[in-house]
N, C-alpha and C. Protein backbone atom coordinates (compact mmCIF):
# COMPACT_ATOMS: atom_id res chain seq x y z
N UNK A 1 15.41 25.93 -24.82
CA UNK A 1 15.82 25.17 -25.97
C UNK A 1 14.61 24.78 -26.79
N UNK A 2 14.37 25.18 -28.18
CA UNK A 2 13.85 24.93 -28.87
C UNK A 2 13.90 24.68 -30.15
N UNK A 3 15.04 24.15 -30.15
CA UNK A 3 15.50 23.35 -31.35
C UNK A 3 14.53 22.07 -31.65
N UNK A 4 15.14 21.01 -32.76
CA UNK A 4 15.25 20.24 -32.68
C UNK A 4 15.53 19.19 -31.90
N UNK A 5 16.41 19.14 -31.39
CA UNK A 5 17.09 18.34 -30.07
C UNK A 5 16.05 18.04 -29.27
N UNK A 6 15.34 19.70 -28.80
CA UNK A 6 14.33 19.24 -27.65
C UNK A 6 13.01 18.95 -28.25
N UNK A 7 12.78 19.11 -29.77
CA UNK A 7 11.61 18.13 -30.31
C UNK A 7 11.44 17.06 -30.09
N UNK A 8 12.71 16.18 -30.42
CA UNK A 8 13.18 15.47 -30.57
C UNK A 8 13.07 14.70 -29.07
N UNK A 9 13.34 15.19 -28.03
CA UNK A 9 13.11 14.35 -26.91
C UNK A 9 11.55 14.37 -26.26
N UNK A 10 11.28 15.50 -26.71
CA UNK A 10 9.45 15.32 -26.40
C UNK A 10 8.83 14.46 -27.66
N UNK A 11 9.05 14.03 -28.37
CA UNK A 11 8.93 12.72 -29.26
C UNK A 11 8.91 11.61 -28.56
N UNK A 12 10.62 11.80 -28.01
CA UNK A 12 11.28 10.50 -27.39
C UNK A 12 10.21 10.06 -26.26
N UNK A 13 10.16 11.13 -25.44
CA UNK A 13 9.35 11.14 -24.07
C UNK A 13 7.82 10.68 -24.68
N UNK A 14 7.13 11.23 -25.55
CA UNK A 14 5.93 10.29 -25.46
C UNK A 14 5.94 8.66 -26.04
N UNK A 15 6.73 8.63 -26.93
CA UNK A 15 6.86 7.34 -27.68
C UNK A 15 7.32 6.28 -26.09
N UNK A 16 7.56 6.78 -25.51
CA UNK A 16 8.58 6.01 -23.96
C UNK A 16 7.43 5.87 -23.38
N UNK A 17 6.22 7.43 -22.88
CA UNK A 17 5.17 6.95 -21.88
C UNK A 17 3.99 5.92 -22.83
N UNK A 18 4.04 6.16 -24.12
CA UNK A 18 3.01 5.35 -24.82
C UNK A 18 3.47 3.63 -24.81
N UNK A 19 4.82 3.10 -24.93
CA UNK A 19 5.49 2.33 -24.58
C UNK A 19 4.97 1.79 -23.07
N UNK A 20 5.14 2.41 -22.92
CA UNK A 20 4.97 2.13 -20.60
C UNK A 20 3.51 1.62 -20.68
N UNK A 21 2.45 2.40 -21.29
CA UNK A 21 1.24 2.01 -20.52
C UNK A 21 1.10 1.11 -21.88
N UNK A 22 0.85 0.45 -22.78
CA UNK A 22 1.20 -0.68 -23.31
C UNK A 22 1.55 -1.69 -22.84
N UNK A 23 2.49 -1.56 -22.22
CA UNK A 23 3.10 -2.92 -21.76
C UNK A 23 2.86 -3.16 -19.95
N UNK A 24 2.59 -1.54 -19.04
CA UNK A 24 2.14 -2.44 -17.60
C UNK A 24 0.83 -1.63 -17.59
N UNK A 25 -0.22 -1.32 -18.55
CA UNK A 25 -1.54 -1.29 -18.23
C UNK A 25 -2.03 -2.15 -17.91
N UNK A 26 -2.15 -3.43 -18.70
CA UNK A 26 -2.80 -4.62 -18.41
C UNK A 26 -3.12 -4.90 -17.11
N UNK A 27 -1.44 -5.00 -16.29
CA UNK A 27 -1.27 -5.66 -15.16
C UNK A 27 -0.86 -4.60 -13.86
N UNK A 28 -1.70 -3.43 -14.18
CA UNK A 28 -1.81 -2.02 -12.99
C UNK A 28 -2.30 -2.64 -12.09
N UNK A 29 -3.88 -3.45 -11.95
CA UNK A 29 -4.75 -3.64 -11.38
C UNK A 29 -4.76 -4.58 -10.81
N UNK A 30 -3.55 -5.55 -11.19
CA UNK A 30 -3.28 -6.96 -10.65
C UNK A 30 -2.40 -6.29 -9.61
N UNK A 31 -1.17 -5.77 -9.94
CA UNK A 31 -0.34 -5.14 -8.98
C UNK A 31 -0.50 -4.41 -7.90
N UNK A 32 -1.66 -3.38 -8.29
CA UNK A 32 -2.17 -2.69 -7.16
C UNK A 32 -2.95 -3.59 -6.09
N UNK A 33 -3.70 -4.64 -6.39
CA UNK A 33 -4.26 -5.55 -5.62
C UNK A 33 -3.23 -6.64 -4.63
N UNK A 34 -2.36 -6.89 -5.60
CA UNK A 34 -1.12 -7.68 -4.96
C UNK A 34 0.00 -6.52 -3.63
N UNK A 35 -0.41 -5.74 -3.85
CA UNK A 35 0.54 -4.71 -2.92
C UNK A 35 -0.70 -4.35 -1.60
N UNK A 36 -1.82 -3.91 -2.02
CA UNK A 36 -2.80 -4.68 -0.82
C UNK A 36 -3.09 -5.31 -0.05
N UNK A 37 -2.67 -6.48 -1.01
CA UNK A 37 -2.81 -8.13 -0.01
C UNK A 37 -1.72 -7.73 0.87
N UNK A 38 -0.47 -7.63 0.49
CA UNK A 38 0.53 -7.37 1.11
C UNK A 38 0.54 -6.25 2.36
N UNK A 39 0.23 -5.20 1.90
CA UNK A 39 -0.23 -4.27 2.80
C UNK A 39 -1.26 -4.98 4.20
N UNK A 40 -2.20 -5.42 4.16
CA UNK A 40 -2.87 -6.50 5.05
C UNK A 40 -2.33 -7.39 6.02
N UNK A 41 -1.52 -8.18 4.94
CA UNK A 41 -0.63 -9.50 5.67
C UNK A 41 0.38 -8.37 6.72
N UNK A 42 1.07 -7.24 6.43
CA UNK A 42 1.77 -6.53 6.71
C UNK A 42 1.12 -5.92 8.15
N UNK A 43 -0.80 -5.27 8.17
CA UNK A 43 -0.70 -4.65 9.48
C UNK A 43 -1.39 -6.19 10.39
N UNK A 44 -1.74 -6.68 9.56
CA UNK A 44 -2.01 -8.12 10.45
C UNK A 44 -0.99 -8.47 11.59
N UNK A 45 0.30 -8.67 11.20
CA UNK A 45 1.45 -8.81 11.85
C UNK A 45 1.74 -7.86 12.72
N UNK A 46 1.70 -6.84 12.34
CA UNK A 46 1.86 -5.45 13.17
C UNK A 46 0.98 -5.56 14.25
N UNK A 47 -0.18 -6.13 14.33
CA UNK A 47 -1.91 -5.98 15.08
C UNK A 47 -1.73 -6.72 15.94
N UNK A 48 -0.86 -8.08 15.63
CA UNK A 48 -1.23 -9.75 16.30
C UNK A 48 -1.20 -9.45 17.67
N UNK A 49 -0.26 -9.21 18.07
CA UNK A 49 -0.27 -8.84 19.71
C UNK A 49 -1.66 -7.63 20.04
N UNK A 50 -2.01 -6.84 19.59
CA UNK A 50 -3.04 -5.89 20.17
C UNK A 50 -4.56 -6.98 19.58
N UNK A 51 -3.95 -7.81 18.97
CA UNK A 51 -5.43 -8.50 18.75
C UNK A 51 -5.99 -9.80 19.54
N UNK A 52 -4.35 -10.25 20.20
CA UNK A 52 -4.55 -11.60 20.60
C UNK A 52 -3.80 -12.24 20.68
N UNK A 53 -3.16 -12.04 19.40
CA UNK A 53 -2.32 -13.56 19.18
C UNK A 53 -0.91 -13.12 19.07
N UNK A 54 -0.10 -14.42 19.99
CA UNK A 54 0.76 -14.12 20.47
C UNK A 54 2.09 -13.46 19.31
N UNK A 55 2.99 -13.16 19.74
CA UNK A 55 3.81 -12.69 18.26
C UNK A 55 5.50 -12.36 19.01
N UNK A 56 6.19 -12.80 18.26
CA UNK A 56 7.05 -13.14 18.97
C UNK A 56 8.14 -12.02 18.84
N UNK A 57 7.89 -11.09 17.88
CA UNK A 57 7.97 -10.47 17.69
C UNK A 57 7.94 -8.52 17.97
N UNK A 58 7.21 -9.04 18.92
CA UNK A 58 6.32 -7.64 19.12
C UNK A 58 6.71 -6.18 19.88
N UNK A 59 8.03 -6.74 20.11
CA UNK A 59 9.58 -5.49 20.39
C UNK A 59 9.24 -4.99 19.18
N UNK A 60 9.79 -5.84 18.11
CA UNK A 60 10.07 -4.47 17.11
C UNK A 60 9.08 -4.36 16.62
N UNK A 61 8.15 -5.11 16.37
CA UNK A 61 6.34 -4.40 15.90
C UNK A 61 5.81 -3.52 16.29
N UNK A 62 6.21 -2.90 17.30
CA UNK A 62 5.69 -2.25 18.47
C UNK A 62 6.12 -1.05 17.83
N UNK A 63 7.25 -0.70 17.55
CA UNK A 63 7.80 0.26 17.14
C UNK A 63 7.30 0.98 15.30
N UNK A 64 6.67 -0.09 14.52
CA UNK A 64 5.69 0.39 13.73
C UNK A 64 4.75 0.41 13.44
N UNK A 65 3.92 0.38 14.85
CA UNK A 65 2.70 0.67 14.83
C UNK A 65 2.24 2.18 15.14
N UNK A 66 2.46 3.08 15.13
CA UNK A 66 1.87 4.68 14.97
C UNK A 66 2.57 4.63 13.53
N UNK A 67 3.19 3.75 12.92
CA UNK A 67 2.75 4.22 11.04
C UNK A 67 1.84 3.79 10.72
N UNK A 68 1.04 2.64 11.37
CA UNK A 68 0.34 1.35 10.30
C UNK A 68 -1.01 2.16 10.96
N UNK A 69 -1.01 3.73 11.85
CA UNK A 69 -2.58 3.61 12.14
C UNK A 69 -3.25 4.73 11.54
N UNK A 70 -2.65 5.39 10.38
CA UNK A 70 -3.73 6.02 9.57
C UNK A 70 -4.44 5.31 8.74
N UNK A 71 -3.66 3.63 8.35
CA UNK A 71 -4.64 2.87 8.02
C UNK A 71 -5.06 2.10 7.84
N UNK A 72 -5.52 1.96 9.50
CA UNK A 72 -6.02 0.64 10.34
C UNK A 72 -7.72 1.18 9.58
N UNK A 73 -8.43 1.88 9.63
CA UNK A 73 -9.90 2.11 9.37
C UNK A 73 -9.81 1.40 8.08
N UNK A 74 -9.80 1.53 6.72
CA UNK A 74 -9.72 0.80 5.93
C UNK A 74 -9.29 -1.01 6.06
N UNK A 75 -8.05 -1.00 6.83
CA UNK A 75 -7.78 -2.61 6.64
C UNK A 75 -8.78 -3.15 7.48
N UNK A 76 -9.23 -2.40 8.57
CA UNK A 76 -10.64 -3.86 9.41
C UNK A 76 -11.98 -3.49 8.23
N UNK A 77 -11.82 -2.57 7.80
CA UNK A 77 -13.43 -2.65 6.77
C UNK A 77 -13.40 -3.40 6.02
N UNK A 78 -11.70 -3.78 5.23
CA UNK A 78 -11.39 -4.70 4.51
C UNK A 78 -11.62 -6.09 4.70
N UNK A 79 -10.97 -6.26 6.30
CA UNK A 79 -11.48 -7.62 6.54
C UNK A 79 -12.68 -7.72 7.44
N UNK A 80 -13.80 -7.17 7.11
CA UNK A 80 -15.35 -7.65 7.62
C UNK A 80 -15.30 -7.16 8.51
N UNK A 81 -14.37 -6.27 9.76
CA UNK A 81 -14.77 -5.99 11.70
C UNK A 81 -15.39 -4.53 11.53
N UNK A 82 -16.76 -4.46 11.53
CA UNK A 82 -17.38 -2.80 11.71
C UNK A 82 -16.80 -1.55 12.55
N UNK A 83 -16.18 -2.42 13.78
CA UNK A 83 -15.44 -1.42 14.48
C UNK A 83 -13.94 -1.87 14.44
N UNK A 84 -13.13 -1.11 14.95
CA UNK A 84 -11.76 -1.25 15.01
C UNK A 84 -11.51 -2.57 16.16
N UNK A 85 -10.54 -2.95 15.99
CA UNK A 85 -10.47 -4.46 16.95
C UNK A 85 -9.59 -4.05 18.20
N UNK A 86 -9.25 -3.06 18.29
CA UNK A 86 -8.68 -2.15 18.67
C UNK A 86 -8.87 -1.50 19.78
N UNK A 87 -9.01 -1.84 21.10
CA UNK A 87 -9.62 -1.43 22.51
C UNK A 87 -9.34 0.37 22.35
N UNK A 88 -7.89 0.42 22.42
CA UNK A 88 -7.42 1.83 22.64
C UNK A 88 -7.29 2.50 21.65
N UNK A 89 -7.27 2.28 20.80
CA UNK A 89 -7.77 2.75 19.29
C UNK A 89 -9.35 3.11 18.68
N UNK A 90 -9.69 4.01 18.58
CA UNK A 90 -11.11 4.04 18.14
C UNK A 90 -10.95 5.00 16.84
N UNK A 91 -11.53 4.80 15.86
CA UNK A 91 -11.30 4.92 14.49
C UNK A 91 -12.86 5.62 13.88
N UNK A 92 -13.92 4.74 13.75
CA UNK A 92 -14.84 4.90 14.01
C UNK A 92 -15.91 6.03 14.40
């Protein structure tokens, strides 16, 4: 199709993506940081029992932890531990 019609929506379509980053460029970088934090607070919880602390939880935590460990190396670099905190885990 190469009418009009489909001019007409590749118009539409950039006027829409020029629209988009206008209005959530600003706040990409806030968001991406806020989904981080989250991400963190998230394997923190997942960790508590392999780190220490008790968790009351840790039936079903247990069960998503081989997702949270491609990236355990990043979240301890994140929070300051050089090595993994991680006895049976070595990353490193």
């Amino acid at each position: 199709m190469t009418g009009p019609a489909a001019r007409l929506r590749e118009r539409w379509a950039a006027v829409r993506a020029g629209l988009e980053e206008f209005y959530a460029g600003p706040y990409r970088t806030t968001m991406r940081r806020a989904r981080r934090e989250e991400d963190d607070l998230f394997l923190l919880v997942v960790l508590a029992e392999a780190l220490g602390v008790p968790d009351p939880a840790a039936y079903y935590s247990a069960e998503v932890l081989p997702a949270t460990l491609p990236e355990l190396h990043a979240w301890h670099r994140r929070m300051g531990m050089e090595a993994s905190p991680l006895d049976h885990v070595g990353c490193c």
